[in-house]
Protein backbone atom coordinates (compact mmCIF):
# COMPACT_ATOMS: atom_id res chain seq x y z
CA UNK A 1 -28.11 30.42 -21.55
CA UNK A 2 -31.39 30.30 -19.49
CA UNK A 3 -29.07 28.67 -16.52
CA UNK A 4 -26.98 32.10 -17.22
CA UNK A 5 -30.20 34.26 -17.01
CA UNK A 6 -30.90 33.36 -13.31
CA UNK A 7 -27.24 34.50 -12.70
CA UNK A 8 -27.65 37.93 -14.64
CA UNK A 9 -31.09 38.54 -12.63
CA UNK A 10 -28.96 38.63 -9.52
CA UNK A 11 -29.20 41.88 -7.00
CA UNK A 12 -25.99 40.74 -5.28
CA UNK A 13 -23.23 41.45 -8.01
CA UNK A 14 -19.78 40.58 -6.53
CA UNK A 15 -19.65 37.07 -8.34
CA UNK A 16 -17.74 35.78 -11.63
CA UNK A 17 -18.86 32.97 -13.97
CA UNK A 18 -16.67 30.36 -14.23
CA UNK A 19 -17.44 28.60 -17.36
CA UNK A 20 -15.24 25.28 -18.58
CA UNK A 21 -16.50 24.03 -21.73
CA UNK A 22 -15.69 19.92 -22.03
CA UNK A 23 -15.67 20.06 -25.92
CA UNK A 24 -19.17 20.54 -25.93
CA UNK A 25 -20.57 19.43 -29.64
CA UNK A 26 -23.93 21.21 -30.13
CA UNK A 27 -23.22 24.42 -31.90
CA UNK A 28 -24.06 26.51 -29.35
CA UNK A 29 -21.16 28.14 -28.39
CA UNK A 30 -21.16 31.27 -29.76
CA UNK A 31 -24.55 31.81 -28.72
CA UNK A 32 -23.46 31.60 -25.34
CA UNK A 33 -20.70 33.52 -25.36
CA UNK A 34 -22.43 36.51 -27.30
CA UNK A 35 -25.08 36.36 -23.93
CA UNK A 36 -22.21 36.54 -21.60
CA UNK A 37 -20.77 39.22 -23.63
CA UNK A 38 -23.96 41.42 -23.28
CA UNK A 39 -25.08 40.30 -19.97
CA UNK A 40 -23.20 42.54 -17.85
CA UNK A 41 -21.85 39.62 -15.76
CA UNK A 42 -18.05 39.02 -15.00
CA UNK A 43 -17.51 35.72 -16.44
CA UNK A 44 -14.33 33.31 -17.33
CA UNK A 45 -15.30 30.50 -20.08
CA UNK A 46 -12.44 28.12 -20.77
CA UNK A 47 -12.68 25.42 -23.73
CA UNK A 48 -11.25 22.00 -22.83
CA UNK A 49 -8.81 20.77 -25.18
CA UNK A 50 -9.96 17.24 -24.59
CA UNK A 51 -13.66 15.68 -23.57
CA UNK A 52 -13.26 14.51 -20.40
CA UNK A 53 -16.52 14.08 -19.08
CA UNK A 54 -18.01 15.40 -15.90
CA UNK A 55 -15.43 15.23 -12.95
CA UNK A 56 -12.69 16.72 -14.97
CA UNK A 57 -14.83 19.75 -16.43
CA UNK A 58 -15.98 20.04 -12.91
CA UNK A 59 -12.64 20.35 -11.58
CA UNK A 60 -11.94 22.91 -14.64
CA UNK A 61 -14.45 24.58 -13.72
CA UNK A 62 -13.53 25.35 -10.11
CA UNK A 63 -9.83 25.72 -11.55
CA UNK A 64 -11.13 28.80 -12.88
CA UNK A 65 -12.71 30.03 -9.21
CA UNK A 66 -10.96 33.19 -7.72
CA UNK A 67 -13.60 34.38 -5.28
CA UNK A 68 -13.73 32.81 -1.65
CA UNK A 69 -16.68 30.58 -2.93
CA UNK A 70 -17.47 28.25 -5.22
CA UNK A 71 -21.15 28.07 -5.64
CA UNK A 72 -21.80 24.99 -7.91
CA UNK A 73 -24.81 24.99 -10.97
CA UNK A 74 -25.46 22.53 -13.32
CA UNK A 75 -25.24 23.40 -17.12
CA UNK A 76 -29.24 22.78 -16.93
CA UNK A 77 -30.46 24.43 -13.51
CA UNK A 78 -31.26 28.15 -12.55
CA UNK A 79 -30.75 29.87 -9.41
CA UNK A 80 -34.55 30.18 -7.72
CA UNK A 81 -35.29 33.73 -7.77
CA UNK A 82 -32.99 37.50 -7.90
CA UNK A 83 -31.87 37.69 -4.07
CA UNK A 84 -30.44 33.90 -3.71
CA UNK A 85 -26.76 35.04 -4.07
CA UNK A 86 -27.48 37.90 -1.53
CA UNK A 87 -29.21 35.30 0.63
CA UNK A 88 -26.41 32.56 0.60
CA UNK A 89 -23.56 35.81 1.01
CA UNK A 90 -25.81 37.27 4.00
CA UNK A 91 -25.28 33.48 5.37
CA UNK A 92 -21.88 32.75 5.16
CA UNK A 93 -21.48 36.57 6.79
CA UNK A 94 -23.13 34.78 9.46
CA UNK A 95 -21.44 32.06 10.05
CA UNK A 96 -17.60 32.59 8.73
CA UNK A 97 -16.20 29.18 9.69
CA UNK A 98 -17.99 27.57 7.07
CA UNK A 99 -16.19 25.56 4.41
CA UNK A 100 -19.18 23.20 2.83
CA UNK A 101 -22.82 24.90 2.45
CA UNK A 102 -25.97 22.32 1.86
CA UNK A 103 -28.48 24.63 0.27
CA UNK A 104 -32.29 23.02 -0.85
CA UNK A 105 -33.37 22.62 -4.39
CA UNK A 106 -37.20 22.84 -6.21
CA UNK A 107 -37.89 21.08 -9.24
CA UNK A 108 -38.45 23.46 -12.35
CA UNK A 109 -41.57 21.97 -13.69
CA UNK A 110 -43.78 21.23 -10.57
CA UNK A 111 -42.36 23.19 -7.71
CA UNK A 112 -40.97 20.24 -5.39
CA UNK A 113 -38.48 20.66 -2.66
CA UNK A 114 -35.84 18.41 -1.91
CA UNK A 115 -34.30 19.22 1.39
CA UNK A 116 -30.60 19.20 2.15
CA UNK A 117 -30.91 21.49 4.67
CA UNK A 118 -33.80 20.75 7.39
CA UNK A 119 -32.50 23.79 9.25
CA UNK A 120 -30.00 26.63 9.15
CA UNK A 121 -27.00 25.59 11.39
CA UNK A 122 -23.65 24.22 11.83
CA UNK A 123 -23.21 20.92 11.90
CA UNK A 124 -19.50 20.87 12.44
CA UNK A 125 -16.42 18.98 11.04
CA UNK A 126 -14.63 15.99 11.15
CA UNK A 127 -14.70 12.17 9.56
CA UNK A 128 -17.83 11.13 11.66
CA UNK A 129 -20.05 14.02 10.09
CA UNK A 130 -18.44 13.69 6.66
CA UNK A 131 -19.41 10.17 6.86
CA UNK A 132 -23.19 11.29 8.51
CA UNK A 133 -23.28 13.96 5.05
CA UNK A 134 -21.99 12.23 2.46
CA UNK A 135 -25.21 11.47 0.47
CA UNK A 136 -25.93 15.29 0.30
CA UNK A 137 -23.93 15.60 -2.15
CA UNK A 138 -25.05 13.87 -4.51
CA UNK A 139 -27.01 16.30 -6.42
CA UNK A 140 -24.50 19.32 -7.50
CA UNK A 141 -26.37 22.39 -7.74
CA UNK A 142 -26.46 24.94 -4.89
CA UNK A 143 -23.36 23.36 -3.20
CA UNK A 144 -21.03 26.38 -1.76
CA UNK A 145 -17.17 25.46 -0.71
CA UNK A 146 -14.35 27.25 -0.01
CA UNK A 147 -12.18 28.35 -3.13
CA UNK A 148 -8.77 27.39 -1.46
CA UNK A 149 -9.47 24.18 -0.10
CA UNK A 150 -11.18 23.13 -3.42
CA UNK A 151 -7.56 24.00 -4.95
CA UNK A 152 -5.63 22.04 -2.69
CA UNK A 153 -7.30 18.96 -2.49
CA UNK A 154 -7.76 18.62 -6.46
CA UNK A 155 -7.32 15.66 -7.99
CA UNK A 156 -8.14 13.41 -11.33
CA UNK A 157 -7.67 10.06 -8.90
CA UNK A 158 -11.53 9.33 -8.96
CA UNK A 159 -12.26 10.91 -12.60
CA UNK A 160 -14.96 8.57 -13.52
CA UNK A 161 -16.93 8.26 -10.36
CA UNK A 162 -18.97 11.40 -11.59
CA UNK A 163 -18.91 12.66 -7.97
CA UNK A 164 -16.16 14.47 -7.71
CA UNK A 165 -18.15 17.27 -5.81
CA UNK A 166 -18.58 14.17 -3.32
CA UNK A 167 -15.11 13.56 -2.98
CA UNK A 168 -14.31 17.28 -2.43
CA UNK A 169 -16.52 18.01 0.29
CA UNK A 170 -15.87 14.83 2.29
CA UNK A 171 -11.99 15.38 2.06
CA UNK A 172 -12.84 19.00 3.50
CA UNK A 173 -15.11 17.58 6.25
CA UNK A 174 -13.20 15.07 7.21
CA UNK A 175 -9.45 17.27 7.68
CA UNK A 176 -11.46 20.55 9.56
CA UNK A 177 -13.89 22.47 7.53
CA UNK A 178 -16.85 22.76 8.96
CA UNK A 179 -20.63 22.68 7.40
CA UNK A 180 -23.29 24.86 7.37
CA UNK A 181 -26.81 23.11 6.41
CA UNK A 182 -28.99 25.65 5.14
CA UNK A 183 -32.82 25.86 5.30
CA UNK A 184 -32.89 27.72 1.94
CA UNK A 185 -34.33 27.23 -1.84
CA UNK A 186 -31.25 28.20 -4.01
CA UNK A 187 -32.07 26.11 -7.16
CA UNK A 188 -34.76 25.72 -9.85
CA UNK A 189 -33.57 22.01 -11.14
CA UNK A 190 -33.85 21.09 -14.52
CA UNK A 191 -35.24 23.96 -16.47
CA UNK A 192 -37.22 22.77 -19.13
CA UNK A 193 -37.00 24.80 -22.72
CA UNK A 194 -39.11 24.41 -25.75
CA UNK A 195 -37.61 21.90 -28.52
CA UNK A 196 -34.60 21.56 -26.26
CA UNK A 197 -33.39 18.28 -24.11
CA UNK A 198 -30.48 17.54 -22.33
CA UNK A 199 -28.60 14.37 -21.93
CA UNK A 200 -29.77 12.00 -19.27
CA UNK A 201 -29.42 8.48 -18.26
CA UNK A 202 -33.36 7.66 -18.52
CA UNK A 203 -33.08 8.71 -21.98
CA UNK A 204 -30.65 6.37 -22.82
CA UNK A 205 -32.24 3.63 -24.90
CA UNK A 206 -31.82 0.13 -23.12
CA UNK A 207 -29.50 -2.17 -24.92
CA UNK A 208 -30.81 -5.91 -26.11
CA UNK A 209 -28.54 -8.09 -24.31
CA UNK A 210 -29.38 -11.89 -23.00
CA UNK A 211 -28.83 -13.36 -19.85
CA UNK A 212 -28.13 -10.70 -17.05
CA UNK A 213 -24.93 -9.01 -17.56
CA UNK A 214 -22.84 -7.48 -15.00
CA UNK A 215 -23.72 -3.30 -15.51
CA UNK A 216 -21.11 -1.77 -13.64
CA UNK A 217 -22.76 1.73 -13.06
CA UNK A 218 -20.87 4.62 -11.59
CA UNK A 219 -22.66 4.14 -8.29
CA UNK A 220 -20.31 0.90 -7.43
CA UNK A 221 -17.67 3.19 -6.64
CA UNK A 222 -18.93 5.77 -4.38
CA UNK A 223 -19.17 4.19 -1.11
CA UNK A 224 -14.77 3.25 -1.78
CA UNK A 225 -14.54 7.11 -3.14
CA UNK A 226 -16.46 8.12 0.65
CA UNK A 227 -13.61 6.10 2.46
CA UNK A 228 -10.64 7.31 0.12
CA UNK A 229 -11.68 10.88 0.93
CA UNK A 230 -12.26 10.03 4.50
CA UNK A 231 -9.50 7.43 5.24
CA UNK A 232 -6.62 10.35 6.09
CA UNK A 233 -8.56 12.00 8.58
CA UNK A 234 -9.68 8.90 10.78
CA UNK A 235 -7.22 8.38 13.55
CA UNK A 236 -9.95 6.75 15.73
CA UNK A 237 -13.22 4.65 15.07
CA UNK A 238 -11.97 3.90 11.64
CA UNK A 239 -14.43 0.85 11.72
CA UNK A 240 -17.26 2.66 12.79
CA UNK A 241 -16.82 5.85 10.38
CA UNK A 242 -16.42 3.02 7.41
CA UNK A 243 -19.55 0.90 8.17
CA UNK A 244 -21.67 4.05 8.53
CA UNK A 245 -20.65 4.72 4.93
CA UNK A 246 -21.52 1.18 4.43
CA UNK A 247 -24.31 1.18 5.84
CA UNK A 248 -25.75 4.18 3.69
CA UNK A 249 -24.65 2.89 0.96
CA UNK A 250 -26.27 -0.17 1.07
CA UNK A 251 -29.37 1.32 2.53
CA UNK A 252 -30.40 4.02 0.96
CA UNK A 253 -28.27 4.95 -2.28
CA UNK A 254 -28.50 1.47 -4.15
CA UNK A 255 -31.86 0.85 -3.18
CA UNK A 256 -33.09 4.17 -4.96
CA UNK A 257 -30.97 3.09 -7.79
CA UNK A 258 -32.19 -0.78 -7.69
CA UNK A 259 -36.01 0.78 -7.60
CA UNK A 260 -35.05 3.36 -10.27
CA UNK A 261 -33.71 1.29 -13.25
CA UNK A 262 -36.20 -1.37 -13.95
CA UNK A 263 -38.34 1.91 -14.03
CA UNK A 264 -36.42 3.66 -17.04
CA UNK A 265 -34.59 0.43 -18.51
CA UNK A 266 -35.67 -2.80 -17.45
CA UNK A 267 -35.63 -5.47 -14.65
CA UNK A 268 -32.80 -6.97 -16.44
CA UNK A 269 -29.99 -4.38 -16.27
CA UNK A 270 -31.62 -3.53 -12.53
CA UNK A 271 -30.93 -7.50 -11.76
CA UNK A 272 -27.23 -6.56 -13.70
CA UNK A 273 -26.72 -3.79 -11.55
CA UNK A 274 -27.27 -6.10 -8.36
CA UNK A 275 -24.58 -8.28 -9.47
CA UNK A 276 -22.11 -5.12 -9.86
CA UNK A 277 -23.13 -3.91 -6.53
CA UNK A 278 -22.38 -7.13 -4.73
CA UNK A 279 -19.92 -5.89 -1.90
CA UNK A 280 -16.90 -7.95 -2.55
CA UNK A 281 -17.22 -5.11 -5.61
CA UNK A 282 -18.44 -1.82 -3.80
CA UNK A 283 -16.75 -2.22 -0.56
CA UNK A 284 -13.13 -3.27 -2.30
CA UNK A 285 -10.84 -1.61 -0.08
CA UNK A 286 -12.54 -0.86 2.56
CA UNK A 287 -11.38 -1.84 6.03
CA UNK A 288 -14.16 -3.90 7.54
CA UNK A 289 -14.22 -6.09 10.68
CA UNK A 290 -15.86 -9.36 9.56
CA UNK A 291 -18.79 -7.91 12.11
CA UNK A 292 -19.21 -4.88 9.92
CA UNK A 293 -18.69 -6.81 6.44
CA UNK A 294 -21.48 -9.36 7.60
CA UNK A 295 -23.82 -6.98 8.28
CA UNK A 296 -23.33 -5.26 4.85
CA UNK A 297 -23.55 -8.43 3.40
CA UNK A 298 -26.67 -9.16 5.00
CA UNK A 299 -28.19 -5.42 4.10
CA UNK A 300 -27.01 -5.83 0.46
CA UNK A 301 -29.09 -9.08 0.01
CA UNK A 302 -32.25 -7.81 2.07
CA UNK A 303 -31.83 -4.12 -0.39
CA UNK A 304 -31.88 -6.62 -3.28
CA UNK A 305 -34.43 -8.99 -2.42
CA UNK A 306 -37.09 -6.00 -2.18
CA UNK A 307 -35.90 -4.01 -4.94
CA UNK A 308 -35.88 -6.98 -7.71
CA UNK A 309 -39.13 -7.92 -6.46
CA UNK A 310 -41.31 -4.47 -5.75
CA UNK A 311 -43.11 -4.00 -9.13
CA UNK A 312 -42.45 -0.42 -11.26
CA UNK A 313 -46.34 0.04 -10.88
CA UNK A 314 -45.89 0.68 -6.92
CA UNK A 315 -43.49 3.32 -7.45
């Protein structure tokens, strides 16, 4: 409801609210729908008949989009102020040829940026810049794509990964849409409300276990999910489009991840998550010369070595 206040503060008007409901269980439905109701705003909300966690009610959600644009929120995140939808339309007025928008994002509680968008240009299409944008989207909130090409490229084949907004936009890159990066503030992330939480992976208590198990997070399958949405496109440099995936992967997503989890749950189930990770596991599938494997071999064991061993104090 407070995510739906942002949108009802809006100057620009010529938007609908595309609601899909995945069986939520918290009683707060009708108190939703009576805001909607009163709000003023055009809005479609759909109830799942099933749960089926985030990538399908994702893709329900756009299922519901009839506008040119999608712009993606999060059930928990506000737009930042009442001109951002005139800001982002003004935009893609400007620059037409734009399937994929990176906007920026400010945390809720303390005002931080996080920059997707360093400057406001177009960074054109292809598999070698879906493959140099790919971590973008990894946060889902102030995303913009194009309605049609969202429709034909759906698909439950990597329901589970919990980045099917990833898989989306690469597929778009990679076969001829082109991106605009945007220097702009679109999203408040995380709004915090009295007496209310929302669900959230360092809430989840950590489970006793002995030994260090294997934790197969989500996160093992992204770099294969890059390459599958990717893969059609690449007619040339296939090796070096899939080891810059690699690459990033190795370097920068599962390092955050490595550092992040002894932080919230403990150096055990970080050490587990190493063991998951191990590239004979993440890079399944993935065409690599045995160059290109050894040197993600060799970055996956230098990402682990300092991430087991920097202590949670440092961070």
């Amino acid at each position: 409801i407070e995510a739906c206040r942002t949108l009802s503060a809006q100057t620009f008007r010529d938007f609908e609210v595309c609601i899909s409901d995945d069986c939520s269980n918290d009683g707060r439905e009708a108190d939703l729908l009576t805001y909607l109701q009163g709000s003023g705003l055009s809005f479609v909300y759909r109830r799942r008949d099933h749960n089926g966690r985030y990538d399908a009610n994702l893709r329900s959600a756009l299922a519901l989009a009839t506008g040119r644009y999608c712009f993606l929120l999060g059930n928990d995140d506000g737009l930042k102020g009442p001109e951002t939808l005139r800001q982002v339309h003004d935009l893609l007025i400007q620059a037409p040829q734009a399937g994929v928008v990176f906007t920026n994002f400010e945390d809720f509680t303390n005002g931080r940026v996080v920059r997707k968008g360093r400057a406001t240009r177009l960074l054109g299409s292809g598999p070698d810049v879906a493959a140099s944008v790919f971590r973008r989207f990894s946060f889902v909130s102030g995303l913009v794509l194009e309605t049609a090409r969202v429709h034909a490229e759906a698909t439950s084949k990597w329901d589970g990964s919990e980045m099917y907004q990833m898989y989306l936009g690469c597929r778009m890159i990679a076969s001829g849409a082109f991106v605009l990066e945007a220097d702009l503030v679109t999203i408040r992330k995380d709004i915090q409300v009295a007496g209310e939480v929302v669900d959230s992976y360092a809430r989840k208590p950590a489970p006793a276990v002995s030994g260090i198990p294997v934790q197969p997070i989500r996160l093992v399958q992204h770099a294969r999910l890059v390459a599958d949405a990717i893969g059609p496109s690449t007619t040339g440099g296939r090796t070096r489009v899939f080891l810059s995936i690699s690459l990033q992967f190795l370097g920068f997503l599962y390092p955050y991840w490595l550092l992040e989890y002894p932080r919230v749950r403990s150096w055990r189930f970080a050490a587990g998550v190493a063991r998951a990770m191990r590239p004979a596991h993440s890079l399944a599938d993935i065409r690599l010369s045995w160059m290109a494997r050894g040197l993600s071999m060799a970055l996956y064991g230098l990402a682990t070595v300092v991430g087991l061993v920097t202590p949670v104090g440092v961070l």
